[in-house]
C-alpha atoms as a PDB file:
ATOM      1  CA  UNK A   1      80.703 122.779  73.515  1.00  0.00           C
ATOM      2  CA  UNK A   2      78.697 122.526  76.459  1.00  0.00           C
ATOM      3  CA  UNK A   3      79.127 119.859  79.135  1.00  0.00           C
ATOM      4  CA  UNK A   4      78.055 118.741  82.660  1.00  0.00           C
ATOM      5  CA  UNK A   5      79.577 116.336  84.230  1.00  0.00           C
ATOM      6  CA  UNK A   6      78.042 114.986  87.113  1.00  0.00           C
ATOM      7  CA  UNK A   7      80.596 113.239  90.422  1.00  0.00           C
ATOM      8  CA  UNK A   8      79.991 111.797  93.558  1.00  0.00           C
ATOM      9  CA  UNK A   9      77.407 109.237  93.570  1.00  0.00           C
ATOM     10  CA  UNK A  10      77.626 106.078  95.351  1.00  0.00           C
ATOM     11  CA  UNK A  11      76.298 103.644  97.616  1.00  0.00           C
ATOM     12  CA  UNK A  12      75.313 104.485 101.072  1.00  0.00           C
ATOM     13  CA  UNK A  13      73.493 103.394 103.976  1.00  0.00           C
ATOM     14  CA  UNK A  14      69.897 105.352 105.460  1.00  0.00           C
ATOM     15  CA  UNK A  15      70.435 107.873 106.931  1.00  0.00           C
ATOM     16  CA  UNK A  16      73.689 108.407 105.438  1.00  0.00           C
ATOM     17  CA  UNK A  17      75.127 111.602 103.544  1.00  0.00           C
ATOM     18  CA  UNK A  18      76.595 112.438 100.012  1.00  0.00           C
ATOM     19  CA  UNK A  19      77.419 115.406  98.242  1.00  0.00           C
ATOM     20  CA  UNK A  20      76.786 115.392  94.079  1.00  0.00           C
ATOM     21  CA  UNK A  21      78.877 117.837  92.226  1.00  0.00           C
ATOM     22  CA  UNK A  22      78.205 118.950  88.524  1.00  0.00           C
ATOM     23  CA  UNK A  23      81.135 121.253  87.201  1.00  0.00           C
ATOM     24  CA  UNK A  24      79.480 123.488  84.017  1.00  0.00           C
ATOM     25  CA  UNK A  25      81.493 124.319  81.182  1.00  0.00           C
ATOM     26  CA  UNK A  26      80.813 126.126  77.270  1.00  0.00           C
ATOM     27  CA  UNK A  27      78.638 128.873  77.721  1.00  0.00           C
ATOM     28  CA  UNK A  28      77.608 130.293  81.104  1.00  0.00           C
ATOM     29  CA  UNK A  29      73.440 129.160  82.472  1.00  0.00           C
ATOM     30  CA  UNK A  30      71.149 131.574  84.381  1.00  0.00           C
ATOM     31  CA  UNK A  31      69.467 128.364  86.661  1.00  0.00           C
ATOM     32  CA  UNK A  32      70.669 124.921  87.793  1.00  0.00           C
ATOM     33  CA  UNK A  33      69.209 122.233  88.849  1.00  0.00           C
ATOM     34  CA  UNK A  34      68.957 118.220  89.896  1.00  0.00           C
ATOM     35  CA  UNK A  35      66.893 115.831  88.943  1.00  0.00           C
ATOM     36  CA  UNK A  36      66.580 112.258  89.371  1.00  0.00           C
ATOM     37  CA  UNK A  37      65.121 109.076  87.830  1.00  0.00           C
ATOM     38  CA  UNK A  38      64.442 105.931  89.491  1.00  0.00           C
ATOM     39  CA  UNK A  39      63.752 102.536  87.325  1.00  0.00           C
ATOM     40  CA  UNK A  40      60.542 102.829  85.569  1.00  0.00           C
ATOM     41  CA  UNK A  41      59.516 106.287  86.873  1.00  0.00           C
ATOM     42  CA  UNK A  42      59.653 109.693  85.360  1.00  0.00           C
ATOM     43  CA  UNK A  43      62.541 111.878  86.136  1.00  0.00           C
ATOM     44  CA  UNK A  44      61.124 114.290  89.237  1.00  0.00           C
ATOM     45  CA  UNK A  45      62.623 117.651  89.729  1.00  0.00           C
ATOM     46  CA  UNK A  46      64.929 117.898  93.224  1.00  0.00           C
ATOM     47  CA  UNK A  47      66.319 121.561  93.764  1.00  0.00           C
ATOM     48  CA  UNK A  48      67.404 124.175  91.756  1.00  0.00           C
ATOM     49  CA  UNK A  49      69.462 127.369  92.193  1.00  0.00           C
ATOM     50  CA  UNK A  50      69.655 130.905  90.296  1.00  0.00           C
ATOM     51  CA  UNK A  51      73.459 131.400  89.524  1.00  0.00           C
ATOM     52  CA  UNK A  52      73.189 135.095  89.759  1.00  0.00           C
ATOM     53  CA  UNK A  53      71.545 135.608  93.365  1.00  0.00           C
ATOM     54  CA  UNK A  54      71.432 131.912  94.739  1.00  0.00           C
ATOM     55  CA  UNK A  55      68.048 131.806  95.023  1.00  0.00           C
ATOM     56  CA  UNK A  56      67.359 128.076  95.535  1.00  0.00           C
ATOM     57  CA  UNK A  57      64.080 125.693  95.270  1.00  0.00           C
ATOM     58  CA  UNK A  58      63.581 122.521  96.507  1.00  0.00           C
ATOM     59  CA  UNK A  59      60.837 119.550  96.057  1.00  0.00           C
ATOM     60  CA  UNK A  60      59.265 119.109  99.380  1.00  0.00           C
ATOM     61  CA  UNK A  61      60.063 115.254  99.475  1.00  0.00           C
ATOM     62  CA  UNK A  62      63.701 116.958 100.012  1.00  0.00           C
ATOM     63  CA  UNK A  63      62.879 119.918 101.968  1.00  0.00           C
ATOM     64  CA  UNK A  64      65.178 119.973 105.567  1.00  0.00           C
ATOM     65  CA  UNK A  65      67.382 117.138 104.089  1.00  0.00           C
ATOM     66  CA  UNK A  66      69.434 118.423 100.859  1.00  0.00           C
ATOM     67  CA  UNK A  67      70.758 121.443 100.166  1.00  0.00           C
ATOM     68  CA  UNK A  68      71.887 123.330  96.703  1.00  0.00           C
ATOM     69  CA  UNK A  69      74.829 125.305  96.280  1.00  0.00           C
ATOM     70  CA  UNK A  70      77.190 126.889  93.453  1.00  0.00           C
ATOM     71  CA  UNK A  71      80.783 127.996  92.739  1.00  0.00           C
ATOM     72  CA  UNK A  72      80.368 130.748  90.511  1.00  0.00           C
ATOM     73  CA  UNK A  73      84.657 130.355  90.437  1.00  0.00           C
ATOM     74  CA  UNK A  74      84.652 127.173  90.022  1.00  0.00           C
ATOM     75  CA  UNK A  75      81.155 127.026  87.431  1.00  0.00           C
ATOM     76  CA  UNK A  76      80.348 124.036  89.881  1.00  0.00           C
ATOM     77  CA  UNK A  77      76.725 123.326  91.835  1.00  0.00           C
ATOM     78  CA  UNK A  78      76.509 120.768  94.459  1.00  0.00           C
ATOM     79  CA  UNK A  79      73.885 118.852  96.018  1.00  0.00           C
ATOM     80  CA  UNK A  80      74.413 117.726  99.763  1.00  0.00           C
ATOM     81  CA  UNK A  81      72.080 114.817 100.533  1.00  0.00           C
ATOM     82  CA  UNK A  82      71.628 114.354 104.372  1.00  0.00           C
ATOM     83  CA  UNK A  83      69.752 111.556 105.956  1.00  0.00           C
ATOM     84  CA  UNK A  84      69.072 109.750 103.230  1.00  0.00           C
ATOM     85  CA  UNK A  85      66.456 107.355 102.667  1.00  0.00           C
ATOM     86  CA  UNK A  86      65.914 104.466 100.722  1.00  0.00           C
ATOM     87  CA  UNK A  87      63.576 106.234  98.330  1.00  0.00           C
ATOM     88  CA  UNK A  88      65.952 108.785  97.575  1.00  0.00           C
ATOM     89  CA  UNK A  89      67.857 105.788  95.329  1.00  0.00           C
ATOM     90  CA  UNK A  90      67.856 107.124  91.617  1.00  0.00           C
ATOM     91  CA  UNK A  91      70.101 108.111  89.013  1.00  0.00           C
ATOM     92  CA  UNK A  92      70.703 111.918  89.839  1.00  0.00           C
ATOM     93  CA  UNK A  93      71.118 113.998  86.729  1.00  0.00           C
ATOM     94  CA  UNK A  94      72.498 117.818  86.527  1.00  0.00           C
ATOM     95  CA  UNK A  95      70.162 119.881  84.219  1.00  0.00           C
ATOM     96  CA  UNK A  96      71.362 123.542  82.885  1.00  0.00           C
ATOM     97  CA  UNK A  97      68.544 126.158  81.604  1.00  0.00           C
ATOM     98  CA  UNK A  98      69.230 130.003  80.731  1.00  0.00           C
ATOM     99  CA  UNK A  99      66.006 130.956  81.278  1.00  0.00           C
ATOM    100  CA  UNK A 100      65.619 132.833  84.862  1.00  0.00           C
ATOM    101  CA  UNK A 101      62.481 130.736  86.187  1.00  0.00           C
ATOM    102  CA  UNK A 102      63.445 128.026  88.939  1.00  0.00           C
ATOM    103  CA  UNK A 103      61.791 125.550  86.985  1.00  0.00           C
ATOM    104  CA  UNK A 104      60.651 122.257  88.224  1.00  0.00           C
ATOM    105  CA  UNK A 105      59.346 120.461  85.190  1.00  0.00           C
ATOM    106  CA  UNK A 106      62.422 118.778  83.044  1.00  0.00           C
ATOM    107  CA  UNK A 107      61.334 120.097  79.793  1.00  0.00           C
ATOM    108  CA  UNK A 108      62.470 123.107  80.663  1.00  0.00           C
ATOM    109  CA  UNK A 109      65.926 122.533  80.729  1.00  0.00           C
ATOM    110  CA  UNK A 110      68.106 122.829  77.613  1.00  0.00           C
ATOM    111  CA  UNK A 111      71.383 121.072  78.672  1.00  0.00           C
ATOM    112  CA  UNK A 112      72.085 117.764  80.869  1.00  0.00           C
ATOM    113  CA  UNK A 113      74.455 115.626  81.922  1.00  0.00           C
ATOM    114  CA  UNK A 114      75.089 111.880  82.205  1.00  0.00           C
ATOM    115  CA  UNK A 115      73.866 111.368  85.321  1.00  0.00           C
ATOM    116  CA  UNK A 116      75.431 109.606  88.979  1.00  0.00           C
ATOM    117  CA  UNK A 117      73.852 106.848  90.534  1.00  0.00           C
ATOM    118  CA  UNK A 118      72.730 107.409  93.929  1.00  0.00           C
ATOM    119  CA  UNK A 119      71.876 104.130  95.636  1.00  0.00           C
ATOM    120  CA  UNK A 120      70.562 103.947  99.417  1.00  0.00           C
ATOM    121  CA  UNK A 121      70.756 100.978 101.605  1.00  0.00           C
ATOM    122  CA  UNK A 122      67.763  99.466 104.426  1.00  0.00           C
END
């Protein structure tokens, strides 16, 4: 069965910093990546990394700020938010695709998780 479970979400103040984990387990994924959804918007692509190579993307609202990573030991990606901003308050959600592409668009991501809330402070 495959599962992503998403940690380390919380409530912070601008300019603060938090690190999202998403451990991976049941069947091994080619790409990773994080999304998030804030309240009555449509869930917006963040980063995403290659498991193989660590190839990485990012969304330019994020560029210079977070940064992606992976485990491969420990089948675990993380996502280290620096100077965060009030806009960057969402629900952050760990999407799993085995297709190679570094995808931005959500529908092209065959597993997810639950999702952490990330809220930032003024």
């Amino acid at each position: 069965q495959v599962q992503l479970v998403e940690s380390g979400g919380g409530l912070v103040q601008a300019g603060g910093s938090l690190r999202l984990s998403c451990v991976a387990s049941g069947r091994t994924f080619s790409v990773m990546g994080w999304f998030r959804q804030a309240p009555g918007k449509e869930r917006e692509f963040v980063s995403a990394i290659r498991w193989s190579t660590g190839t990485t993307r990012y969304a330019d609202s994020v560029k210079g700020r977070f940064t992606i990573s992976r485990d491969n030991v420990k089948n675990t990606v993380f996502l280290q938010m620096n100077s965060l901003k009030p806009e960057d308050t969402a629900v952050y959600y760990c999407g799993a695709r085995r297709v190679l592409i570094l995808g931005a668009a959500p529908e092209g991501y065959d597993y997810w998780g639950q999702g952490t809330q990330v809220t930032v402070s003024s």
